[in-house]
Protein backbone atom coordinates (compact mmCIF):
# COMPACT_ATOMS: atom_id res chain seq x y z
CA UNK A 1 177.80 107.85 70.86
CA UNK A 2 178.00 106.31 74.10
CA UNK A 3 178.11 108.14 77.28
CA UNK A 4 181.70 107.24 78.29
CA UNK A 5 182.85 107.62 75.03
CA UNK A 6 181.12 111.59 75.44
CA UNK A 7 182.61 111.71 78.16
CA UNK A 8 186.00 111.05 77.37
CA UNK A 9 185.63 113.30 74.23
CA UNK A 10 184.72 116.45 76.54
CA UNK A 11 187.70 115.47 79.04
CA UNK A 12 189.70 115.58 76.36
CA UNK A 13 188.52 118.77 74.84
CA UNK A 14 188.56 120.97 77.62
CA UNK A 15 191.87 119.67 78.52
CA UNK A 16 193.10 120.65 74.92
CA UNK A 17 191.32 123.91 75.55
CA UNK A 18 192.92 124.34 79.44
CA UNK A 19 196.21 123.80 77.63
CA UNK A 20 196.18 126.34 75.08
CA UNK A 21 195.05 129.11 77.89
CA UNK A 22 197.57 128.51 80.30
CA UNK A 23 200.36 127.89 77.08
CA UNK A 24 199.40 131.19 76.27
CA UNK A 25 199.77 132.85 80.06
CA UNK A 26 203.37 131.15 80.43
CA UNK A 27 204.26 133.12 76.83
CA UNK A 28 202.78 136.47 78.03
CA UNK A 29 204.89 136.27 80.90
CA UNK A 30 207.86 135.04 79.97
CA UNK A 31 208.00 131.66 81.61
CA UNK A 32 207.17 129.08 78.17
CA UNK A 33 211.03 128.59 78.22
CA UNK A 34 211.23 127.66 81.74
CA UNK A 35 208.10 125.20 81.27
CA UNK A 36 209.37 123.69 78.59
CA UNK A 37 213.13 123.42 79.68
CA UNK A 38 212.60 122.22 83.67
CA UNK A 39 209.00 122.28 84.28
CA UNK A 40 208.10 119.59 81.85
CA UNK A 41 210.89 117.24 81.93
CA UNK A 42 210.75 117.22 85.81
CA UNK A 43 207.20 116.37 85.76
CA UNK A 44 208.34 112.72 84.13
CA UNK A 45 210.98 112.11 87.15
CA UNK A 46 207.86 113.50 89.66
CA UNK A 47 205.54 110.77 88.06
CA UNK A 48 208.34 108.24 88.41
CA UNK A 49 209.17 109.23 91.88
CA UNK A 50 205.62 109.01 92.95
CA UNK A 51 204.42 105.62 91.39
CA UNK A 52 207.74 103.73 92.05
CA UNK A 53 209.00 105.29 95.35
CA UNK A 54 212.28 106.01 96.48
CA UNK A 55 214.75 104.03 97.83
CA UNK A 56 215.28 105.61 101.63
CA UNK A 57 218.62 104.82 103.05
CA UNK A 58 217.28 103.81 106.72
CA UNK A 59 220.30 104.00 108.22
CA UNK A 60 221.16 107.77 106.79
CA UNK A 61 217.62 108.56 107.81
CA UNK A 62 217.66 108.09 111.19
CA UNK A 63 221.01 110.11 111.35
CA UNK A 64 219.42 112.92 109.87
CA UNK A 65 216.44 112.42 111.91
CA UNK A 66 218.89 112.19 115.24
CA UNK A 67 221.07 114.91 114.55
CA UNK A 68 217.57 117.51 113.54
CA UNK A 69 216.21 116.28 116.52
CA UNK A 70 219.32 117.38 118.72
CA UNK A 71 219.54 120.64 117.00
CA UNK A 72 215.68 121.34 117.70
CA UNK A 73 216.43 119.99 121.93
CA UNK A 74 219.35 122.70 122.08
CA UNK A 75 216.93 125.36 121.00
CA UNK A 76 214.63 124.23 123.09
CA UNK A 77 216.77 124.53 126.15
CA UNK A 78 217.71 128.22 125.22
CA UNK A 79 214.58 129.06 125.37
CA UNK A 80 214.01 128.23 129.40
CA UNK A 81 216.61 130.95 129.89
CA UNK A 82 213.70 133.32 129.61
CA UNK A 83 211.73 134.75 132.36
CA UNK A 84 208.77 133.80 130.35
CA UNK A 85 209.06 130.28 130.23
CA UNK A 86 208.20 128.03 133.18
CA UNK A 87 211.09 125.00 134.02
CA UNK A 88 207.64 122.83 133.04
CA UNK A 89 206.31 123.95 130.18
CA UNK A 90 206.78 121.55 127.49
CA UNK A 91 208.20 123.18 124.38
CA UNK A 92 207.08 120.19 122.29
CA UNK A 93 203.34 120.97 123.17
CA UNK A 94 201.60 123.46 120.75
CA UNK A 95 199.39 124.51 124.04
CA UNK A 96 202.45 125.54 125.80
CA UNK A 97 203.73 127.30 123.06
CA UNK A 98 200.64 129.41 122.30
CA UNK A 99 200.19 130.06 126.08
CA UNK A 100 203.50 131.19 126.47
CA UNK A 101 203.87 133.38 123.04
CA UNK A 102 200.30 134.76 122.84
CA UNK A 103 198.20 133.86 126.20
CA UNK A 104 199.86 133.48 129.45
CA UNK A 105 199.48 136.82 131.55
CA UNK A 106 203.36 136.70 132.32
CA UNK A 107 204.23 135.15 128.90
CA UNK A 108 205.90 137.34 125.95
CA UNK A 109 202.47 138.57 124.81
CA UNK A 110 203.26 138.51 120.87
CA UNK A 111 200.40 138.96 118.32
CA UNK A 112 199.91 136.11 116.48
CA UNK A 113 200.86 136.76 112.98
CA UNK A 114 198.85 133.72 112.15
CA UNK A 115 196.13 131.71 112.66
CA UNK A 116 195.06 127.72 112.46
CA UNK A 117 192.13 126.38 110.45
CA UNK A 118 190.48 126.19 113.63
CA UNK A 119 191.30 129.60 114.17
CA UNK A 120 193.80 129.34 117.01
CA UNK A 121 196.78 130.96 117.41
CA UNK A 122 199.50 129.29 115.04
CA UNK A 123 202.90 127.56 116.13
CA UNK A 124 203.97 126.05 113.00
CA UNK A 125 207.63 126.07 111.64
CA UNK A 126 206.34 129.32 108.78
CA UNK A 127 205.13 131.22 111.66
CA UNK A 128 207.52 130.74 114.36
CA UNK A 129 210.22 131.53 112.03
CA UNK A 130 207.81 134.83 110.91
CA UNK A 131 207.53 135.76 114.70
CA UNK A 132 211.67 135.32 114.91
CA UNK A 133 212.40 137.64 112.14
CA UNK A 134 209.47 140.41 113.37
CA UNK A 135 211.44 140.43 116.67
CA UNK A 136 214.96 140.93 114.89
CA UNK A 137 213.69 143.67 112.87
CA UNK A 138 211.76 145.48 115.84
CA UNK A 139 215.42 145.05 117.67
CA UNK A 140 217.56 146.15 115.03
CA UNK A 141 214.93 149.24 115.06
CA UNK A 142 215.94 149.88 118.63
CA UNK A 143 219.48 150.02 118.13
């Protein structure tokens, strides 16, 4: 037997075999329905949807992209209402945001509840919104 052809033979086994474990998993807990009744007939329209693309309404796009982008300046502004943050500090610049949240001597001080690959400080959308709801709960506590 050729080596390809070996090949191809143990792809195909141990993707037989990978099958039949993780067939068996989704039955222990419940989920072979769900597989079989979303999971699997989504994966077709995924496939499609990645090798053929989507058709992108520019026009639409840049709406949505105008009216997020007018959303995210007005929280922005709120934010210069604080003590914390300078009239210069750019809110768009990750630097400025970790000095002010976790750094800056006069800044709010927080703990940062996560951390970049790199291991600084995170300011990404998950944890922002994780530092918003810590400080709702700690003043709900206070009420």
């Amino acid at each position: 037997m050729h080596d390809c052809a070996k090949g191809n033979a143990l792809d195909a086994y141990f993707t037989l075999k990978l099958f039949h474990v993780c067939e068996e998993k989704l039955q222990e807990y419940g989920m072979l329905g769900l597989y079989e009744n979303l999971m699997a007939p989504a994966t077709k329209i995924f496939k499609d949807m990645e090798y053929k693309g989507l058709d992108v309404s520019q026009s639409k796009l840049k709406e949505v992209g105008e009216e997020l982008s007018e959303k995210n300046e007005d929280h922005a502004e709120c934010l210069y209402i604080f003590k914390q943050v300078d009239n210069d500090d750019n809110l768009s610049s990750n630097n400025d945001l970790i000095e002010i949240l976790y750094t800056r001597d006069e800044g709010f001080n927080l703990y940062p509840p996560d951390k970049t690959a790199k291991g600084s400080p995170s300011v990404s959308a998950p944890t922002l919104k994780l530092l918003l709801e810590y400080i709702e709960n700690e003043l709900r506590t206070r009420e």
